[in-house]
Protein backbone atom coordinates (compact mmCIF):
# COMPACT_ATOMS: atom_id res chain seq x y z
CA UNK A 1 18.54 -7.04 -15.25
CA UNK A 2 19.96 -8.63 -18.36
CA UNK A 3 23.09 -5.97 -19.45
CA UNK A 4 21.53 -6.92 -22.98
CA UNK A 5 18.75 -4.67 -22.15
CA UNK A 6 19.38 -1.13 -23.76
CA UNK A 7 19.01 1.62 -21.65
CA UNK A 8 17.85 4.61 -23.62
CA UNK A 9 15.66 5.95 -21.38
CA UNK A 10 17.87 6.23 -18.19
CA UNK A 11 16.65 9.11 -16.38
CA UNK A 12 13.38 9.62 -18.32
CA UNK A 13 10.04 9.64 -16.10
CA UNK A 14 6.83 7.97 -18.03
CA UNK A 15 3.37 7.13 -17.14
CA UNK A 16 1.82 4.35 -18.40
CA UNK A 17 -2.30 4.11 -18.16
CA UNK A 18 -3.95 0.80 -18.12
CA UNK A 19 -1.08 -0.56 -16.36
CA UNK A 20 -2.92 -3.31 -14.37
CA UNK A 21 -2.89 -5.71 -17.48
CA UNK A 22 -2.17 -6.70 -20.90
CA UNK A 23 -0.18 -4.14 -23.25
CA UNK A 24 -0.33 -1.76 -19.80
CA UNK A 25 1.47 -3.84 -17.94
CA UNK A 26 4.07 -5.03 -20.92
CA UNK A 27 4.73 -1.59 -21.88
CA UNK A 28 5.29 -0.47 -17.72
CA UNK A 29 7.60 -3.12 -17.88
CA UNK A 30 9.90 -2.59 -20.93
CA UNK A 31 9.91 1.13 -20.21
CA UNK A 32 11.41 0.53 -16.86
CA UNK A 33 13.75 -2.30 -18.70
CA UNK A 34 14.96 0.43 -20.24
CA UNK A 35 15.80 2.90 -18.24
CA UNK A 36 12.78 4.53 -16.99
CA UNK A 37 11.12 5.43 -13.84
CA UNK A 38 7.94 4.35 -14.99
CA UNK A 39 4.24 5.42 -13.00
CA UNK A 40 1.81 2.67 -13.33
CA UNK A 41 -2.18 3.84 -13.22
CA UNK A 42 -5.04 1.91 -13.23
CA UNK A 43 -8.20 0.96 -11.49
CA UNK A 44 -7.09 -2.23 -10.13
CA UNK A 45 -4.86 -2.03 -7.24
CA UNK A 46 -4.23 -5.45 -6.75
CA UNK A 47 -3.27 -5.75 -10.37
CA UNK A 48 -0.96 -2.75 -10.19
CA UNK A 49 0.65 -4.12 -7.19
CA UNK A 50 1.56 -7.31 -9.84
CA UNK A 51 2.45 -4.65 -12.17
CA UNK A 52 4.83 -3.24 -9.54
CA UNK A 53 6.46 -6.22 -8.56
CA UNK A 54 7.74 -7.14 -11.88
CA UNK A 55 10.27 -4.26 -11.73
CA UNK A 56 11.58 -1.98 -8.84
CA UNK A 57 11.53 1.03 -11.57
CA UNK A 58 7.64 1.00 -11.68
CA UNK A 59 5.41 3.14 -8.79
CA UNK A 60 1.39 2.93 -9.30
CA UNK A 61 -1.53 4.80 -8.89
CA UNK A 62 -5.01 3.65 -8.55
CA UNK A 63 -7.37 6.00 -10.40
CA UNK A 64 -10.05 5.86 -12.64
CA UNK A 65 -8.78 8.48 -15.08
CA UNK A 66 -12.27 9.22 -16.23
CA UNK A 67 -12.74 10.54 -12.70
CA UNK A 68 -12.84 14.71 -12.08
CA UNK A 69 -9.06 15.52 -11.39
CA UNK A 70 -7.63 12.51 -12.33
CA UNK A 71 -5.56 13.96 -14.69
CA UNK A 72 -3.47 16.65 -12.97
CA UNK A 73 -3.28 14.22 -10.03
CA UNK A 74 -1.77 11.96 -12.31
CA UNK A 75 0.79 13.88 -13.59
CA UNK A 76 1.42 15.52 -10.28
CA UNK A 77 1.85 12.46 -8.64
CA UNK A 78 4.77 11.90 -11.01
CA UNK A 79 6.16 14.92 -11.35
CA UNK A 80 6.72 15.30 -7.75
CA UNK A 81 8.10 11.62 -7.17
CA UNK A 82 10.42 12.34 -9.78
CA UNK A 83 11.21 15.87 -10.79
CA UNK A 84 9.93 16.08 -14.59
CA UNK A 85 7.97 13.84 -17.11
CA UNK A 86 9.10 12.70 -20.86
CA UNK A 87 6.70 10.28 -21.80
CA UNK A 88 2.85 9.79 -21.72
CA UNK A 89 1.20 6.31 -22.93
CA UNK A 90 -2.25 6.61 -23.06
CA UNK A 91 -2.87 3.23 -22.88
CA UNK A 92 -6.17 3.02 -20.62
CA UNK A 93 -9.17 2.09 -22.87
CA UNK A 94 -12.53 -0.45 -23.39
CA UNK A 95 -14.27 -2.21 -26.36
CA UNK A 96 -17.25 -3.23 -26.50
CA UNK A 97 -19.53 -4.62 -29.29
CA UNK A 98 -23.03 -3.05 -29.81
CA UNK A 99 -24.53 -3.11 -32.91
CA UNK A 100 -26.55 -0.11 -34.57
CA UNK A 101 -30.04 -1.90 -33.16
CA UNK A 102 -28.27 -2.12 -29.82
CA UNK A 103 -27.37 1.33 -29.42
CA UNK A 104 -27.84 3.09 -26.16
CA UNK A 105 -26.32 6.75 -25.10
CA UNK A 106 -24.64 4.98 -21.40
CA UNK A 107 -22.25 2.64 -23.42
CA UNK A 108 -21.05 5.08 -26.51
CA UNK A 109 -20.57 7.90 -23.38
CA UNK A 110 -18.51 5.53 -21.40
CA UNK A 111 -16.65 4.46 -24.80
CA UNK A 112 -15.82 8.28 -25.87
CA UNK A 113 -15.33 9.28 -22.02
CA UNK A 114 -12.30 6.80 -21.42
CA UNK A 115 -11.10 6.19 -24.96
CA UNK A 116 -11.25 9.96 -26.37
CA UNK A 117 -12.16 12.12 -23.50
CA UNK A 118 -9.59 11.03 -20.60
CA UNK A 119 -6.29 11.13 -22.91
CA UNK A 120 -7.08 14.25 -23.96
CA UNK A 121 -7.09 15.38 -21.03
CA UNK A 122 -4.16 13.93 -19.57
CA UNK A 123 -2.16 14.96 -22.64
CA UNK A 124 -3.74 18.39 -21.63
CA UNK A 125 -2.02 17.89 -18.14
CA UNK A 126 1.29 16.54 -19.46
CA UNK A 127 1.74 19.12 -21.89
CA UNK A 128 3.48 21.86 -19.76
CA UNK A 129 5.87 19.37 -18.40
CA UNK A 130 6.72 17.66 -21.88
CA UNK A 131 7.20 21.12 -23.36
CA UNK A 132 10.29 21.32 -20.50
CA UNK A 133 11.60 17.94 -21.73
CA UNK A 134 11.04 17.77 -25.19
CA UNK A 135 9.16 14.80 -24.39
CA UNK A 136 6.71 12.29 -26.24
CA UNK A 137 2.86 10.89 -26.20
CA UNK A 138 1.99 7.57 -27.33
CA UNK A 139 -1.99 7.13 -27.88
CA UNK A 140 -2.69 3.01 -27.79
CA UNK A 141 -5.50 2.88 -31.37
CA UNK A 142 -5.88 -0.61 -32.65
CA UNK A 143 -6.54 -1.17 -36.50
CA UNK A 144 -9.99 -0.58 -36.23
CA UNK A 145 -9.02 3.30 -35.93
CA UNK A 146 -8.69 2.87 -39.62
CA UNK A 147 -10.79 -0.10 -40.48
CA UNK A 148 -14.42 -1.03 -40.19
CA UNK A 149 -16.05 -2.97 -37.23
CA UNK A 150 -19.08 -4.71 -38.02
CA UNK A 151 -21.38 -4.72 -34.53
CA UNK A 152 -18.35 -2.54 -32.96
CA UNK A 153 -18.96 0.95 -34.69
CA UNK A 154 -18.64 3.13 -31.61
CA UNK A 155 -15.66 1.30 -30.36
CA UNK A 156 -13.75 1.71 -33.78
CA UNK A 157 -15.36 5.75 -33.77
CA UNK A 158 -13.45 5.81 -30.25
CA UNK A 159 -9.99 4.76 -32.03
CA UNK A 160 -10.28 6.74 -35.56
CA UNK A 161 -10.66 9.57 -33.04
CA UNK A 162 -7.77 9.15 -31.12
CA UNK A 163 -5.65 8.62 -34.07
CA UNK A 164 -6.45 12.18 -35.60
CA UNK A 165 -5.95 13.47 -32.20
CA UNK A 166 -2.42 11.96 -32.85
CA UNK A 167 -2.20 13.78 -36.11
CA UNK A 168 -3.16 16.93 -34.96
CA UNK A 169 -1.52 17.02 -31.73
CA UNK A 170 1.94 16.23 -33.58
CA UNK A 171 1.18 19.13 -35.94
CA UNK A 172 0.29 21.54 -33.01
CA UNK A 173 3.66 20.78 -30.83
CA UNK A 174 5.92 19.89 -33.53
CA UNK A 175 8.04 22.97 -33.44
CA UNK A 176 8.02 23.05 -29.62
CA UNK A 177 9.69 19.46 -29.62
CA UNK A 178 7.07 17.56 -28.28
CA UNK A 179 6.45 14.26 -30.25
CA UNK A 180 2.98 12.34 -30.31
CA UNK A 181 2.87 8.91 -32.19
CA UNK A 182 0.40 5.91 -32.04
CA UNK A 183 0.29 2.60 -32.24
CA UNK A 184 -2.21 0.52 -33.30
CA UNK A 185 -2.18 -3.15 -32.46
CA UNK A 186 -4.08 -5.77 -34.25
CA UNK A 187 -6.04 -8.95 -32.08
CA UNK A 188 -3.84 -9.61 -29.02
CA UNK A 189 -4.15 -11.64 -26.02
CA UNK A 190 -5.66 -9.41 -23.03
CA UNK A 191 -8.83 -9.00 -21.09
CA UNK A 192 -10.39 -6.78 -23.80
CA UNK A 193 -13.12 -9.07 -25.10
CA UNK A 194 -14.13 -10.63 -22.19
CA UNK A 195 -13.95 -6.96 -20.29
CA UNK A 196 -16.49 -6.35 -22.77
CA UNK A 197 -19.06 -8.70 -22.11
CA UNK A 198 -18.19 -12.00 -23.97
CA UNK A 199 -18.60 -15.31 -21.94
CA UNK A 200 -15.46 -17.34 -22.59
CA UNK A 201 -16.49 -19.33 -24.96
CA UNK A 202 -17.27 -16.89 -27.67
CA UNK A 203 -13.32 -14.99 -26.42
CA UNK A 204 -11.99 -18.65 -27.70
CA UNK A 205 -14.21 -18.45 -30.99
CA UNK A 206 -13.25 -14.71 -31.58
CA UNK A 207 -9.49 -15.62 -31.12
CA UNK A 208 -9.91 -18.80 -33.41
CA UNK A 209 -10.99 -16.70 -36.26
CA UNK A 210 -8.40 -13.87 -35.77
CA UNK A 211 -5.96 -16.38 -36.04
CA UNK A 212 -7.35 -17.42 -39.02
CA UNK A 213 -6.98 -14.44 -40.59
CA UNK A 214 -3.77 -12.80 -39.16
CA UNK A 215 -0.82 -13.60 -42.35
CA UNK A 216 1.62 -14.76 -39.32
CA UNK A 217 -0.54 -17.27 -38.01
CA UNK A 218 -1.37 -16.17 -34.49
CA UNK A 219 -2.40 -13.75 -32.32
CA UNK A 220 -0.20 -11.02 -30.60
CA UNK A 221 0.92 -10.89 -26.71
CA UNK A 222 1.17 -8.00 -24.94
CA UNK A 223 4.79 -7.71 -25.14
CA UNK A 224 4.21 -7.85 -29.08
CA UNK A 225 2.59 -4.24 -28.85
CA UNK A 226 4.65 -2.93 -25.45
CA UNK A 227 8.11 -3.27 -27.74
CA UNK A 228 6.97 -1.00 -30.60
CA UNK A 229 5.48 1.74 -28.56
CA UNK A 230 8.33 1.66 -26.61
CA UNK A 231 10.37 1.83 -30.19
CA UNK A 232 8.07 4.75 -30.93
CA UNK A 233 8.74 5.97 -27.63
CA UNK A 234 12.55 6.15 -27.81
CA UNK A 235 14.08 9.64 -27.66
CA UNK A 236 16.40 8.92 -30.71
CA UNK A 237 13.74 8.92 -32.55
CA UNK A 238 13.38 13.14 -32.47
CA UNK A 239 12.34 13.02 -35.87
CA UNK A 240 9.51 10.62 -36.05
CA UNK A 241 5.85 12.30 -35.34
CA UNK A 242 2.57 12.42 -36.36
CA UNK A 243 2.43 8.49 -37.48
CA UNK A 244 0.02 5.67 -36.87
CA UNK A 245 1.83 2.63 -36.35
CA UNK A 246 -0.48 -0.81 -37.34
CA UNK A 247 0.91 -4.01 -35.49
CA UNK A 248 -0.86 -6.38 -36.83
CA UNK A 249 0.62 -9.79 -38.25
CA UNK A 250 -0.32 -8.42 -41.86
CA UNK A 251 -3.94 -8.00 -40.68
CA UNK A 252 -4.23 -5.28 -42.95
CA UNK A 253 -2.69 -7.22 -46.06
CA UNK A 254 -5.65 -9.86 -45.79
């Protein structure tokens, strides 16, 4: 490891969902950078076994956390590796693009089930052990929790929830010392748009015209996104709660 590399969460246990890929697997990776004994979940075990290898401070867990008792098992599972938890990152999420004329009950269920309804509940299951270490939550929006989405209503819905979950949450457990933030990245390069149904072509035409329109002139990588929640993350930052935090490349400017 580069001796570069600050180490301000040495000793801290965090679990990281949606760890298989993308901002997941960034964010696994610069928390254990840093310090951190970092658990890994995800529905892809092969891809959390990558996710493993790329640092001897990350452990995984293959779960769907929309499954019945996936959250205390996740917590659990770190808890008794390591002794405590200080950090949530709800990470795990899906988009998908369905216009108002294409609206079905299956897809905006599945959209509020693993976008709203499974880090509640892990944030539910974390709670009593971030209460002990006057820990933190980090909920993964995007900008579209605070912007329109033409043909993507239900998936921006999903987002603007979870970022007054953030708001609220920090409100409830300020004075107990338990931080929640969020962080809201703009386009980035994962497996988002093609997990939701786009052939590859039309991934290459929606990443064209992002780039268009992003003020910097490109597109973020994961490890764009993973370094601010991991800034939002840090413990010296005991006095930062409640916020939103829009990485974007000026998105919002344009």
């Amino acid at each position: 490891m580069p001796s570069s590399v600050p180490r301000h969460f040495s000793g801290l246990v965090a679990i990281v969902t949606g760890a298989g890929s993308g901002i997941g697997r960034a964010t696994a990776v610069a928390l254990a950078e840093s310090g951190a004994r970092v658990l890994g979940v995800g529905r892809r075990q092969a891809a959390l076994a990558e996710t493993a290898r790329a640092h001897d401070g990350i452990a995984v867990l293959p779960v769907d956390v929309r499954a019945d008792g996936a959250a205390g098992r996740v917590v659990s599972t770190a808890v008794q590796r390591w002794g405590r938890l200080d950090l949530l990152v709800n990470n795990a999420g899906a988009a998908s693009l369905m216009s108002l004329a294409d609206t079905d009950h299956a897809t905006i269920t599945d959209l509020f089930d693993l976008n709203v309804t499974a880090p509640s509940l892990l944030a539910h299951a974390a709670l009593p052990h971030l209460r002990e270490t006057s820990g933190a939550i980090v909920n993964v929006s995007s900008t579209y929790g605070h912007r329109p989405l033409a043909g993507g209503a239900h998936y921006a819905a999903t987002k603007s929830a979870l970022e007054q979950l953030t708001r609220s949450w920090a409100l409830e457990l300020a004075a107990e010392g338990v931080r929640v933030n969020a962080v809201a990245p703009g386009p980035t390069e994962t497996e988002a748009l093609a997990a939701a149904g786009l052939p590859p072509e039309d991934v290459r035409r929606v990443r064209a015209a992002e780039r268009e329109r992003v003020p910097t002139g490109r597109v973020a990588v994961p490890e764009d996104i993973a370094d601010w929640i991991v800034r939002v993350a840090d413990p010296r930052g005991a006095f930062v709660t409640g916020q939103v935090l829009t990485v974007d490349g000026g998105l919002e400017l344009s």
